[in-house]
N, C-alpha and C. Protein backbone atom coordinates (compact mmCIF):
# COMPACT_ATOMS: atom_id res chain seq x y z
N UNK A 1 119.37 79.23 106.46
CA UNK A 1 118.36 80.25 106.28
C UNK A 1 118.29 80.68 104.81
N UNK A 2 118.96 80.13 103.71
CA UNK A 2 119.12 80.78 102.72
C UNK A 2 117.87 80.47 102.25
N UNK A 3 117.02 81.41 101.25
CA UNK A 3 116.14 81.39 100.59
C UNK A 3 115.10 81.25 101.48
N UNK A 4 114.72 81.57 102.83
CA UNK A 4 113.81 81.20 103.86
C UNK A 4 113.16 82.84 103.77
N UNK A 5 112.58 82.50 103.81
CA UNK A 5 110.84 84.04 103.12
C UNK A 5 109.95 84.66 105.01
N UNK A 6 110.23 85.76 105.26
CA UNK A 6 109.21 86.12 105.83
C UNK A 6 108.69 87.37 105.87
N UNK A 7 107.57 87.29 105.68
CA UNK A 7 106.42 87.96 105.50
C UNK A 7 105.61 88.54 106.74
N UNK A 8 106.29 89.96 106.19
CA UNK A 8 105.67 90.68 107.53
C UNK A 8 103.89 91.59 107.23
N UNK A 9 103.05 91.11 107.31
CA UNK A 9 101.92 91.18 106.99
C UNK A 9 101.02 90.29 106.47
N UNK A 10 99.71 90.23 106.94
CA UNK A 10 99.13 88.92 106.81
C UNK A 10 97.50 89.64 106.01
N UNK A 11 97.53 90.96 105.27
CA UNK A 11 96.25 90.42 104.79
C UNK A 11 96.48 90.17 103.46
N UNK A 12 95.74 90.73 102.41
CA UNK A 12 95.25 89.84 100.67
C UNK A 12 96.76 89.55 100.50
N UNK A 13 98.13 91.03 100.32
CA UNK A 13 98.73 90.85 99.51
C UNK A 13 100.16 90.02 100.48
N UNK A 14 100.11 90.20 101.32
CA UNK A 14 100.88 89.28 102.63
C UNK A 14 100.41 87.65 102.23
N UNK A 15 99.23 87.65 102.48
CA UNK A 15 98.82 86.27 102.21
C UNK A 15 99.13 85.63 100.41
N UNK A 16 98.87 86.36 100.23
CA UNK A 16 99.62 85.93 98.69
C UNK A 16 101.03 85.67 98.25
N UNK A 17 101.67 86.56 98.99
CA UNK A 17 102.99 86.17 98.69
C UNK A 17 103.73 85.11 99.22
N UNK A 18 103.16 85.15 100.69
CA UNK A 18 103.51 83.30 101.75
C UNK A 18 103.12 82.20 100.57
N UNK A 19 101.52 82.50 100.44
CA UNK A 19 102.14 81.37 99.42
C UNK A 19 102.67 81.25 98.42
N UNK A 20 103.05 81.99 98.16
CA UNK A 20 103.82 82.08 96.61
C UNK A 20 105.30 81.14 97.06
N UNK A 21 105.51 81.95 98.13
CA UNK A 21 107.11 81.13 98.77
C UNK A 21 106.53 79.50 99.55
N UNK A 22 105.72 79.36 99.60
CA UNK A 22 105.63 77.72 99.89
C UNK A 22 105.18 77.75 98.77
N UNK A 23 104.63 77.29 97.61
CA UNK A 23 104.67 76.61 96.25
C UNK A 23 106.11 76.74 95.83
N UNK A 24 107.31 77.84 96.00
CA UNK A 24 108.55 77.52 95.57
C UNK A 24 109.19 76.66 96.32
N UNK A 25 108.56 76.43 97.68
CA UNK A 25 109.31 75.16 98.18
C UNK A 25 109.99 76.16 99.44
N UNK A 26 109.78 77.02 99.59
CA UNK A 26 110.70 77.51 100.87
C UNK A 26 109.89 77.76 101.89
N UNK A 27 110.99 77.99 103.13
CA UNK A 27 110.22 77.67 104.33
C UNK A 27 109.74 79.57 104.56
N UNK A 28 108.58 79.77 105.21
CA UNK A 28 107.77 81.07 104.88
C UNK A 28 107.64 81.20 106.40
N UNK A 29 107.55 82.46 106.71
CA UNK A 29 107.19 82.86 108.09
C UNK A 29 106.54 84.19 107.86
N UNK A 30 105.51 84.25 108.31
CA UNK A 30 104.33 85.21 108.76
C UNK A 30 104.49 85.78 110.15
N UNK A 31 104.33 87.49 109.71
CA UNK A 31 104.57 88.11 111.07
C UNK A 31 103.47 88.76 111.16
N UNK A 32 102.00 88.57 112.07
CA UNK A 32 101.60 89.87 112.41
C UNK A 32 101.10 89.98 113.67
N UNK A 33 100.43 90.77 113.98
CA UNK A 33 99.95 91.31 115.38
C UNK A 33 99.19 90.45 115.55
N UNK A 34 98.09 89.95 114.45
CA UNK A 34 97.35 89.08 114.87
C UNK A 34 97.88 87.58 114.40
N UNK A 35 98.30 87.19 115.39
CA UNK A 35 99.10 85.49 114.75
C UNK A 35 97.79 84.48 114.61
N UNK A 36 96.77 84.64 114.77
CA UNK A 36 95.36 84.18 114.45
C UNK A 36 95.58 84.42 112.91
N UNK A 37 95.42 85.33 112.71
CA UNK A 37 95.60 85.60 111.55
C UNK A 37 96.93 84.91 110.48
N UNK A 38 97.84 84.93 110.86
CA UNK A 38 99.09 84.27 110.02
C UNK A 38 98.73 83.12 110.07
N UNK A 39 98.48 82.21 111.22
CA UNK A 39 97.92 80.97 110.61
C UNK A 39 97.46 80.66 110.08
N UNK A 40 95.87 81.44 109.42
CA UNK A 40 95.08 81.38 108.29
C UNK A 40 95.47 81.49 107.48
N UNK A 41 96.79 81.84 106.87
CA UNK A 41 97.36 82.24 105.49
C UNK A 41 97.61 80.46 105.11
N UNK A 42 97.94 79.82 105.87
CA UNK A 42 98.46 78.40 105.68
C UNK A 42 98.80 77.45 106.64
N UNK A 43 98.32 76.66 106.90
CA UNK A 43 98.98 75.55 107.60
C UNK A 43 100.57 75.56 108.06
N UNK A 44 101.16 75.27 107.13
CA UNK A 44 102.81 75.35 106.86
C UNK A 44 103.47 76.47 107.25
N UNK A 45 103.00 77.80 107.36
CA UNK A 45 104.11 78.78 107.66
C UNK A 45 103.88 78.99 108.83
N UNK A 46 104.97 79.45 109.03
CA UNK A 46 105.50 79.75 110.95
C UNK A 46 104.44 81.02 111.23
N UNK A 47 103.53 80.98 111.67
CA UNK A 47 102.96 82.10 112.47
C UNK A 47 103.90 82.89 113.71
N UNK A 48 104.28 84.20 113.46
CA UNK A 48 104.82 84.59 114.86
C UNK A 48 103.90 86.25 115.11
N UNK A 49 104.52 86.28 116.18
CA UNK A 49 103.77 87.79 116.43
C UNK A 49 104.77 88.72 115.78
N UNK A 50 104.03 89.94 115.89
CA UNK A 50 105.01 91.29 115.70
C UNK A 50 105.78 91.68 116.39
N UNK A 51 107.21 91.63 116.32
CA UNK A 51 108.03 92.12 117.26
C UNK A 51 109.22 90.92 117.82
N UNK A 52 108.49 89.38 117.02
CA UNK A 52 109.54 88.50 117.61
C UNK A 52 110.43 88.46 116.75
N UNK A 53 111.80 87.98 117.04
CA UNK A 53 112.19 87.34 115.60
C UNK A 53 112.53 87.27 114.09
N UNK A 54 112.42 87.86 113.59
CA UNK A 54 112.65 87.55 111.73
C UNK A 54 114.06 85.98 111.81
N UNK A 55 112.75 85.08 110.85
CA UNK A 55 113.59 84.03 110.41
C UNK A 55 114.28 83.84 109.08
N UNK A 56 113.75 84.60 108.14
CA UNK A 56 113.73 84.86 106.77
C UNK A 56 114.69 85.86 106.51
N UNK A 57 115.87 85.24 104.98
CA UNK A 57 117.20 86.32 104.68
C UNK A 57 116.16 87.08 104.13
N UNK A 58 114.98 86.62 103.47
CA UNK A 58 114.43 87.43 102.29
C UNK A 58 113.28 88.01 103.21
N UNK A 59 113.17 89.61 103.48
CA UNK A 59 111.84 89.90 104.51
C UNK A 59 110.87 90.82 103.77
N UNK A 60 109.42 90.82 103.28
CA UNK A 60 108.85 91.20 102.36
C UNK A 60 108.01 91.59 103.53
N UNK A 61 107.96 93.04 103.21
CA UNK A 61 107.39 94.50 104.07
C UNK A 61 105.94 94.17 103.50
N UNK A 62 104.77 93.38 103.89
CA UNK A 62 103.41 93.95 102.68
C UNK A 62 102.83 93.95 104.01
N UNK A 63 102.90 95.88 103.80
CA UNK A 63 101.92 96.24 104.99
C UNK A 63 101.77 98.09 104.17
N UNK A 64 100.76 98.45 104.43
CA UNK A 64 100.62 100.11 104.43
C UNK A 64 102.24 101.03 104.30
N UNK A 65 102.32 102.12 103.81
CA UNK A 65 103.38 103.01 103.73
C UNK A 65 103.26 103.23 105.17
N UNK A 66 102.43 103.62 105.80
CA UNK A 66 102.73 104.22 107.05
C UNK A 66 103.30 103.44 107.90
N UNK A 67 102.78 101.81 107.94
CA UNK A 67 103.29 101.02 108.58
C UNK A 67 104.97 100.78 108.90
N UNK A 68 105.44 101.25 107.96
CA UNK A 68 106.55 101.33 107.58
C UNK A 68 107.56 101.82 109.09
N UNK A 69 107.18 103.09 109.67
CA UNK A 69 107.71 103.62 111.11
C UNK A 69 108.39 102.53 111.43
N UNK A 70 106.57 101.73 112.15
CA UNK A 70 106.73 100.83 113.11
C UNK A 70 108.17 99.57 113.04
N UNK A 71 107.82 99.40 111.32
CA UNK A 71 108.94 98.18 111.28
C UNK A 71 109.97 98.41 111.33
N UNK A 72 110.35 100.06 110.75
CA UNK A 72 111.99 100.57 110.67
C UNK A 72 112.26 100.48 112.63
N UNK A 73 111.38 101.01 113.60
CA UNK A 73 111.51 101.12 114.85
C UNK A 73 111.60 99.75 115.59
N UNK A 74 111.00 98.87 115.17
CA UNK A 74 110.90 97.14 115.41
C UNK A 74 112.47 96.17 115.11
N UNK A 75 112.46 96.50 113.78
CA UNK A 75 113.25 95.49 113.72
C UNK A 75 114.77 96.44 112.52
N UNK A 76 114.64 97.35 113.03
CA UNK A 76 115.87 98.06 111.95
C UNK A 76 117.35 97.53 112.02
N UNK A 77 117.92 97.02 113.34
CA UNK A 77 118.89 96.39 113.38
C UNK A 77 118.72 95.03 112.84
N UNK A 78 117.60 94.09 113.25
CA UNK A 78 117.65 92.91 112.73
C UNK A 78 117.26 92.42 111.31
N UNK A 79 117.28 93.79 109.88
CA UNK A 79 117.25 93.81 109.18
C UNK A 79 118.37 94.33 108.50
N UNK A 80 119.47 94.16 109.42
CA UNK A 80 120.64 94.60 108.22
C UNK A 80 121.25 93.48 107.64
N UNK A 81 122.05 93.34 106.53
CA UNK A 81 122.62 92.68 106.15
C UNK A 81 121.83 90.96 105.14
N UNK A 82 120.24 92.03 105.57
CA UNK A 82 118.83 90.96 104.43
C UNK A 82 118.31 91.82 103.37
N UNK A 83 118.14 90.97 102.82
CA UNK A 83 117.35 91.42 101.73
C UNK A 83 115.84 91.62 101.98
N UNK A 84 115.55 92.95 101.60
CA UNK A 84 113.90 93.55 102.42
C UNK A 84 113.27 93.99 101.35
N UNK A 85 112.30 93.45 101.48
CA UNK A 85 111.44 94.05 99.93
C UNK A 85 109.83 95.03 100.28
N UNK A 86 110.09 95.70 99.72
CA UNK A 86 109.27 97.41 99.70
C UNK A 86 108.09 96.83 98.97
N UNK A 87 106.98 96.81 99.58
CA UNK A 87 105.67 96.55 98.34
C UNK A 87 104.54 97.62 98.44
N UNK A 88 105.72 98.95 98.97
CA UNK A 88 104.32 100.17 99.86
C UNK A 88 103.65 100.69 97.83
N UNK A 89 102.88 101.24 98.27
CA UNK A 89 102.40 102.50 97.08
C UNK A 89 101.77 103.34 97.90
N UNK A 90 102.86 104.54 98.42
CA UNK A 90 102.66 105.49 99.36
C UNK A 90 101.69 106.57 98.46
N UNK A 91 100.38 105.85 98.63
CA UNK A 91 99.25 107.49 98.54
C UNK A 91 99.01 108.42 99.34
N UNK A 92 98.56 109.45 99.12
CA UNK A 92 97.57 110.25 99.83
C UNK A 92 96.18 109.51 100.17
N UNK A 93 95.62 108.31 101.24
CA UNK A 93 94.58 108.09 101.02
C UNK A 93 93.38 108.93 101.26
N UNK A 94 93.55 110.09 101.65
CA UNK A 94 92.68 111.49 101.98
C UNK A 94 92.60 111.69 100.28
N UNK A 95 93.46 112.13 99.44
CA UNK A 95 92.31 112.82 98.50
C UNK A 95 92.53 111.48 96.93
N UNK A 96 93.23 110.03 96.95
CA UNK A 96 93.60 109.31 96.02
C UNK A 96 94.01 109.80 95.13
N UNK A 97 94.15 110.98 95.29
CA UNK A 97 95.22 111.38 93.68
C UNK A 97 96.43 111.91 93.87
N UNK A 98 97.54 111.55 94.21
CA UNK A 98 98.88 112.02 94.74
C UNK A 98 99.52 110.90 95.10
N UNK A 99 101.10 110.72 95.24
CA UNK A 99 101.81 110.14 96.29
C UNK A 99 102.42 111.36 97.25
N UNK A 100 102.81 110.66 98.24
CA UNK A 100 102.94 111.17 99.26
C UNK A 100 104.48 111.56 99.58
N UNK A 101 105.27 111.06 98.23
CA UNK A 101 107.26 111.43 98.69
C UNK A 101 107.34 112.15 97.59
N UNK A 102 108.22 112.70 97.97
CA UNK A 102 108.94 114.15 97.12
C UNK A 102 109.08 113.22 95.44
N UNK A 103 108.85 114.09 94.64
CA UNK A 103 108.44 113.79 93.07
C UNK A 103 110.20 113.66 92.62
N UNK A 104 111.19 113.26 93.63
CA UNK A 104 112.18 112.86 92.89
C UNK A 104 113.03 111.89 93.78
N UNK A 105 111.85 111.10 94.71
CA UNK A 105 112.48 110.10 95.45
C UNK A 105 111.40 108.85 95.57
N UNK A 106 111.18 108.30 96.49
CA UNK A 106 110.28 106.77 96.30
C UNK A 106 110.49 106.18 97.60
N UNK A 107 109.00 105.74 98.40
CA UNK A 107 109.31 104.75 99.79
C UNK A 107 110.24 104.28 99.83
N UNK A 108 110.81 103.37 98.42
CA UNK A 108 111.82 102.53 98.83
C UNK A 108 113.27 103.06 99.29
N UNK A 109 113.11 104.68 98.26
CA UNK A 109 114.71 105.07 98.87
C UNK A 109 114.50 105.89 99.98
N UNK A 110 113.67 105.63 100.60
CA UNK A 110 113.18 106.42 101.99
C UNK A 110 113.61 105.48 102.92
N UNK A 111 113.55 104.45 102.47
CA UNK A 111 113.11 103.04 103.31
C UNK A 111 115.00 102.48 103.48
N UNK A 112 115.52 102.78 102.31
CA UNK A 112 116.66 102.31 102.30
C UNK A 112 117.74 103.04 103.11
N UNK A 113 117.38 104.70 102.93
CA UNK A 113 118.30 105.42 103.79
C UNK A 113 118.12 105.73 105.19
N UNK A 114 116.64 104.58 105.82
CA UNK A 114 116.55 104.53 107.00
C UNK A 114 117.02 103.19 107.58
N UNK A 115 117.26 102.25 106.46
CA UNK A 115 118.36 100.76 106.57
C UNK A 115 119.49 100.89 105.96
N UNK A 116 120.60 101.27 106.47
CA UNK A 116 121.78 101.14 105.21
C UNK A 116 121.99 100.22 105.28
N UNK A 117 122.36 99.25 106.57
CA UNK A 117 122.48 97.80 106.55
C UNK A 117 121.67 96.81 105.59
N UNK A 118 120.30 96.76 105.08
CA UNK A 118 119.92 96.51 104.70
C UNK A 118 120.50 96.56 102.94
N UNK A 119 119.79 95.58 102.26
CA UNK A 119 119.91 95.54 101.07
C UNK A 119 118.16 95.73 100.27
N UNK A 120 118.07 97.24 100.18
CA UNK A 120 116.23 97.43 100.21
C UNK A 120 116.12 97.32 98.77
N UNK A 121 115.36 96.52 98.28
CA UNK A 121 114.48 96.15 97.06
C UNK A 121 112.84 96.70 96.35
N UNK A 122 112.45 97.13 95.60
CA UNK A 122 110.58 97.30 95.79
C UNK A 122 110.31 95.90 94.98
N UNK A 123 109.36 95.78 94.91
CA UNK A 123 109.08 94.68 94.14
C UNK A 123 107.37 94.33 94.68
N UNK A 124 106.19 93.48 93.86
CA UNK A 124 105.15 93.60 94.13
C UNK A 124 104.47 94.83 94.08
N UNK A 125 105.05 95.76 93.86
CA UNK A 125 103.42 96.48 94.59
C UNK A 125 103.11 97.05 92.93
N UNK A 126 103.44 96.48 92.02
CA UNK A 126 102.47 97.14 90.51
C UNK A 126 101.38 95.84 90.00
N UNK A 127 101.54 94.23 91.52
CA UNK A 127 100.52 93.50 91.24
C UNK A 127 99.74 93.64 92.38
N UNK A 128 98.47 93.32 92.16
CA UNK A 128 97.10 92.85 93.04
C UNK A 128 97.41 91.34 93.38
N UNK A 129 96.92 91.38 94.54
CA UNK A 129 96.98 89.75 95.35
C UNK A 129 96.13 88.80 93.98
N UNK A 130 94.87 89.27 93.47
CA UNK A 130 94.43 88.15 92.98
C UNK A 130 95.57 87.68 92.03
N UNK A 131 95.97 88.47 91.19
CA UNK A 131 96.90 88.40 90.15
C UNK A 131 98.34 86.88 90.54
N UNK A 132 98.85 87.95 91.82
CA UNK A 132 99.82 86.54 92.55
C UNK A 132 98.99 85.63 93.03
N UNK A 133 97.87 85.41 93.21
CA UNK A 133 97.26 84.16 93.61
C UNK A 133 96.86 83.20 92.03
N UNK A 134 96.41 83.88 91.57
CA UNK A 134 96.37 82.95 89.83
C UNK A 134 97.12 82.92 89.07
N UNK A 135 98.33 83.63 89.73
CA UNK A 135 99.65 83.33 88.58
C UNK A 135 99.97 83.88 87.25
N UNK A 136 98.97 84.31 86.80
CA UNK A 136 98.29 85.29 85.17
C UNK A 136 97.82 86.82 85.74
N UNK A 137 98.23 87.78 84.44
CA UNK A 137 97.15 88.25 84.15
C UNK A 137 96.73 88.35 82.81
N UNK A 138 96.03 87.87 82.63
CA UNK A 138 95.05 87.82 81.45
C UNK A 138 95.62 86.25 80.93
N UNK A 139 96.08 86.52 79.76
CA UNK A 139 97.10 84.91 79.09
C UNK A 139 98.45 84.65 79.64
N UNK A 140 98.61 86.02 80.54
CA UNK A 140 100.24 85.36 80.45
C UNK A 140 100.53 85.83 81.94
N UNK A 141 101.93 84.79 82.21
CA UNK A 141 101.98 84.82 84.06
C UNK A 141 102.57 85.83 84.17
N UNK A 142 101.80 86.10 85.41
CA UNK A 142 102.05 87.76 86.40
C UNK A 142 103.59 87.54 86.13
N UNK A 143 103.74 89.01 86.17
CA UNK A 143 105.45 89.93 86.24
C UNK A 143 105.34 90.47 87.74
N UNK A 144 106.43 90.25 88.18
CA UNK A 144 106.76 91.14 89.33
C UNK A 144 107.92 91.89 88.86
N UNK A 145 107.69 92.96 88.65
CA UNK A 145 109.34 93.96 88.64
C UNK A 145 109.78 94.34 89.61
N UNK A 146 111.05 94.82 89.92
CA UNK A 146 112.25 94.69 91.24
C UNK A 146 112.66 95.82 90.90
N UNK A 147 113.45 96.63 91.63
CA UNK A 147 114.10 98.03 91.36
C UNK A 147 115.17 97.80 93.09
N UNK A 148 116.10 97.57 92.35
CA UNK A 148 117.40 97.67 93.41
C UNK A 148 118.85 97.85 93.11
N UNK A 149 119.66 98.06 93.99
CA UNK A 149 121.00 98.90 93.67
C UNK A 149 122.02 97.26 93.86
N UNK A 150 121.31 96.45 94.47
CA UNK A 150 122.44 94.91 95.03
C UNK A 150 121.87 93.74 94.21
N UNK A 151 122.52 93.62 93.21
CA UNK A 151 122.67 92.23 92.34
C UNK A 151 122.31 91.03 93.09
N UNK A 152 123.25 90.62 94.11
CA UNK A 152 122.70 89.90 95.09
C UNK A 152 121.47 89.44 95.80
N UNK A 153 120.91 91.15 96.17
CA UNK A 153 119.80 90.46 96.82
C UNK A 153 118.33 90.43 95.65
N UNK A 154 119.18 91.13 94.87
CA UNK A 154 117.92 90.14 93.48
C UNK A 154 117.62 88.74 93.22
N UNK A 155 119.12 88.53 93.31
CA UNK A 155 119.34 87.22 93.03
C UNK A 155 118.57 86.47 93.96
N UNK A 156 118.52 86.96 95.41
CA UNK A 156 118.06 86.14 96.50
C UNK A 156 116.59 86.21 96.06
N UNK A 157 116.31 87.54 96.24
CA UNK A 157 114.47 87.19 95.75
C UNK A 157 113.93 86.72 94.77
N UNK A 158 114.85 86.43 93.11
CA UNK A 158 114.30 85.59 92.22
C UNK A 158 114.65 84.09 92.54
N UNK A 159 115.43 83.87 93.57
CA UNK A 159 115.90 82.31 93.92
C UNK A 159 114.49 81.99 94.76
N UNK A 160 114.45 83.00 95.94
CA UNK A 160 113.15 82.65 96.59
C UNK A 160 112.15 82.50 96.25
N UNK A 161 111.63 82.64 94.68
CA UNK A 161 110.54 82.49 94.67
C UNK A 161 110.42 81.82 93.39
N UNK A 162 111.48 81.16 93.14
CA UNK A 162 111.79 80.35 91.86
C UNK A 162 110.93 79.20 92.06
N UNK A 163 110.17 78.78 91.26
CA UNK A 163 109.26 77.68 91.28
C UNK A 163 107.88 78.14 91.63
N UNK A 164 107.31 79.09 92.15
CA UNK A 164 106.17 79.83 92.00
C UNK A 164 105.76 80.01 90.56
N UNK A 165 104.62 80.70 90.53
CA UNK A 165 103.58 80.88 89.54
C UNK A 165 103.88 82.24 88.68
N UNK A 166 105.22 82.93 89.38
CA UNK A 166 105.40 84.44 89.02
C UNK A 166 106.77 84.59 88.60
N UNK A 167 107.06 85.29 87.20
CA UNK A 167 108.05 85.40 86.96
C UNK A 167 109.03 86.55 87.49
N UNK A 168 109.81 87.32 87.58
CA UNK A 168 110.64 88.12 87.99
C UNK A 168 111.26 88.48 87.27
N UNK A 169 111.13 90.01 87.05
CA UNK A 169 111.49 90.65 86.19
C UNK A 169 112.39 91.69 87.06
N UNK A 170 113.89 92.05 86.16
CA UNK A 170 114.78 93.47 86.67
C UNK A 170 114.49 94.56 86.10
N UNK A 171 113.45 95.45 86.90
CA UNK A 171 113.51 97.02 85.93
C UNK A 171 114.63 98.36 86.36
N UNK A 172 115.87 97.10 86.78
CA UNK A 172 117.30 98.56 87.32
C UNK A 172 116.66 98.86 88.81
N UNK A 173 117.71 100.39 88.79
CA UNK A 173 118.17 100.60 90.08
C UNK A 173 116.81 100.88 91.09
N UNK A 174 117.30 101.20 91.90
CA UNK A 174 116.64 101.62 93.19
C UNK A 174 116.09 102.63 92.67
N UNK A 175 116.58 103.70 91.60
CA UNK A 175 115.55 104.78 91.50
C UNK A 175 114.40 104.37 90.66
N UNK A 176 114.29 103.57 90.28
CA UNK A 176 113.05 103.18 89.14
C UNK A 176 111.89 102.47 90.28
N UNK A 177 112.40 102.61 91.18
CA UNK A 177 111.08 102.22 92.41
C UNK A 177 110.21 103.65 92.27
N UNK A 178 110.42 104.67 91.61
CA UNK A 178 109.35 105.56 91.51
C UNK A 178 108.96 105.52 90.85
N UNK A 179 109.46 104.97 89.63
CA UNK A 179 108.28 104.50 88.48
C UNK A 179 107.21 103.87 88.87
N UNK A 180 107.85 102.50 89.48
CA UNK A 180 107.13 101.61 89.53
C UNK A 180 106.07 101.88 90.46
N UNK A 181 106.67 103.21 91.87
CA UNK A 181 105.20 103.61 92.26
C UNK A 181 104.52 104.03 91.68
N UNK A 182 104.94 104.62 91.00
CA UNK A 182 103.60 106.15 89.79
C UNK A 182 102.67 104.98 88.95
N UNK A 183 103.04 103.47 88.51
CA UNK A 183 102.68 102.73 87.98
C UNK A 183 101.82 101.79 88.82
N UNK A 184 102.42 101.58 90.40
CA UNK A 184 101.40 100.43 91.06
C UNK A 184 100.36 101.97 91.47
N UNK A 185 100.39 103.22 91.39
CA UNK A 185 99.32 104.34 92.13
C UNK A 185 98.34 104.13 90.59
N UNK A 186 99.25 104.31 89.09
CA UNK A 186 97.84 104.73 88.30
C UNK A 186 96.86 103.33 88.03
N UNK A 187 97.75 101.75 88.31
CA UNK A 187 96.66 100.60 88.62
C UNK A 187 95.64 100.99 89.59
N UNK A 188 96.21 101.21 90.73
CA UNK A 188 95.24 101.37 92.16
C UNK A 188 94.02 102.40 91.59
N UNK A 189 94.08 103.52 91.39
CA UNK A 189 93.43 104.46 90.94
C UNK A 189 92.44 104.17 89.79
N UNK A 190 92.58 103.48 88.59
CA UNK A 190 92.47 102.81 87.58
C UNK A 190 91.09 101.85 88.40
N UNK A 191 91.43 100.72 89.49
CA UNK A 191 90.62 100.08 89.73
C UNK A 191 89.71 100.43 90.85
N UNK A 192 89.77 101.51 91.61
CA UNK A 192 89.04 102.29 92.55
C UNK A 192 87.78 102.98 91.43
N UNK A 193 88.34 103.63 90.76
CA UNK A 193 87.54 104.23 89.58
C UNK A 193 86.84 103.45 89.33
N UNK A 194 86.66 101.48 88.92
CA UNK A 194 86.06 100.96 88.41
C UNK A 194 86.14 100.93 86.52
N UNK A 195 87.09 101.15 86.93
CA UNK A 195 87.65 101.64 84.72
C UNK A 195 88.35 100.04 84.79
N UNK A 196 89.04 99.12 85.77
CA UNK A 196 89.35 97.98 85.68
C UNK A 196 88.89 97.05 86.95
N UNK A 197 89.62 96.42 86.69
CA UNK A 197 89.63 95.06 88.26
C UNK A 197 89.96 94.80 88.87
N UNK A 198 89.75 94.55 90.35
CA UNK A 198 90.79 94.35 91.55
C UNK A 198 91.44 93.25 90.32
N UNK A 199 91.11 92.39 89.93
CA UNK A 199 91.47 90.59 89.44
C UNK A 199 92.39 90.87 88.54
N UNK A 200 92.49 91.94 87.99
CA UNK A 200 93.40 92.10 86.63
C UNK A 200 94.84 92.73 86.55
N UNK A 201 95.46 93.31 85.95
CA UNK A 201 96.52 94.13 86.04
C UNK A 201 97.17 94.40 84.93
N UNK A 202 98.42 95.07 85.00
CA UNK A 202 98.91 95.48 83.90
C UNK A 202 100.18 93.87 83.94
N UNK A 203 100.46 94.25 82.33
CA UNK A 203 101.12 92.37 82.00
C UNK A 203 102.04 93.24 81.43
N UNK A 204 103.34 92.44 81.44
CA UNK A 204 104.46 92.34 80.38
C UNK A 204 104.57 91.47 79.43
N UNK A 205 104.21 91.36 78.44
CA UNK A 205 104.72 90.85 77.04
C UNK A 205 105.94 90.71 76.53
């Protein structure tokens, strides 16, 4: 199972990341309600429903903040001891200008102290699917930054997706997942406004 990817969510940014993990060569599994749907992401990855299974050490959450309940209630035991990656940007979608966790914590350490078993990661959510689907933004290839407390399961998610189109970047601990929300909220906001582009994003140099 090592380096085996699944992906619990199947729309833009779900579907982007499956393939990101089949171009690195690993085996990808898609979880959603609608397994119609996971098959469309690709030929090659395991379509399953919600609620069966996790095949993947590496399990990448790209679904809504709220969604979040369901999966801690689904599969909270069968996520200990994996590496789980956080791609929420918990807004207010009632008024778009706010997040929604206390201004000195972050989904992910919400997420983590409802898995201790787990080894919880954020990662993705300061890119847009188009961005992981073209590999760039602008001249130079998409950054994904990571914010986690286990060396290890960094290691696992830059192994997993080694040979993709996206580099991987460490921006430290688990608390810098609130940066990185305040940073994937002022993109989101940024391109709702129409001041940028779903297609574009912010780059590291």
């Amino acid at each position: 199972m090592s380096n085996s990817i699944s992906v619990v969510g199947a729309g833009s940014m779900g579907a982007a990341i499956a393939r990101l993990g089949l171009a690195a060569g690993r085996p990808v599994q898609v979880v959603t309600r609608d397994v119609a749907a996971a098959q469309a992401v690709d030929p090659a990855v395991e379509a399953t429903a919600f609620g069966e299974p996790l095949t993947g050490d590496v399990v990448v959450l790209a679904l809504p903040y709220p969604a979040l309940d369901d999966v801690v209630a689904t599969y909270g035991d069968q996520l200990a001891g994996r590496t789980v990656v956080d791609i929420t940007n918990p807004l207010d979608f009632s008024t778009f200008d706010s997040l929604v966790v206390p201004a000195d914590s972050s989904a992910a350490t919400e997420l983590a102290a409802r898995l201790p078993g787990a080894q919880v990661l954020k990662a993705f959510n300061t890119t847009f699917a188009a961005t992981l689907a073209t590999g760039t933004v602008g001249d130079v290839p998409t950054t994904v930054l990571v914010a986690g407390d286990d060396p290890d399961a960094k290691g696992s998610l830059t192994a997993a997706f080694d040979g993709s189109a996206v580099r991987i970047v460490d921006a430290g601990p688990l608390r810098r997942a609130r940066e990185l929300e305040a940073l994937g909220f002022l993109q989101l906001t940024l391109a709702a406004g129409e001041k940028t582009s779903w297609t574009t994003g912010f780059a590291l140099l």
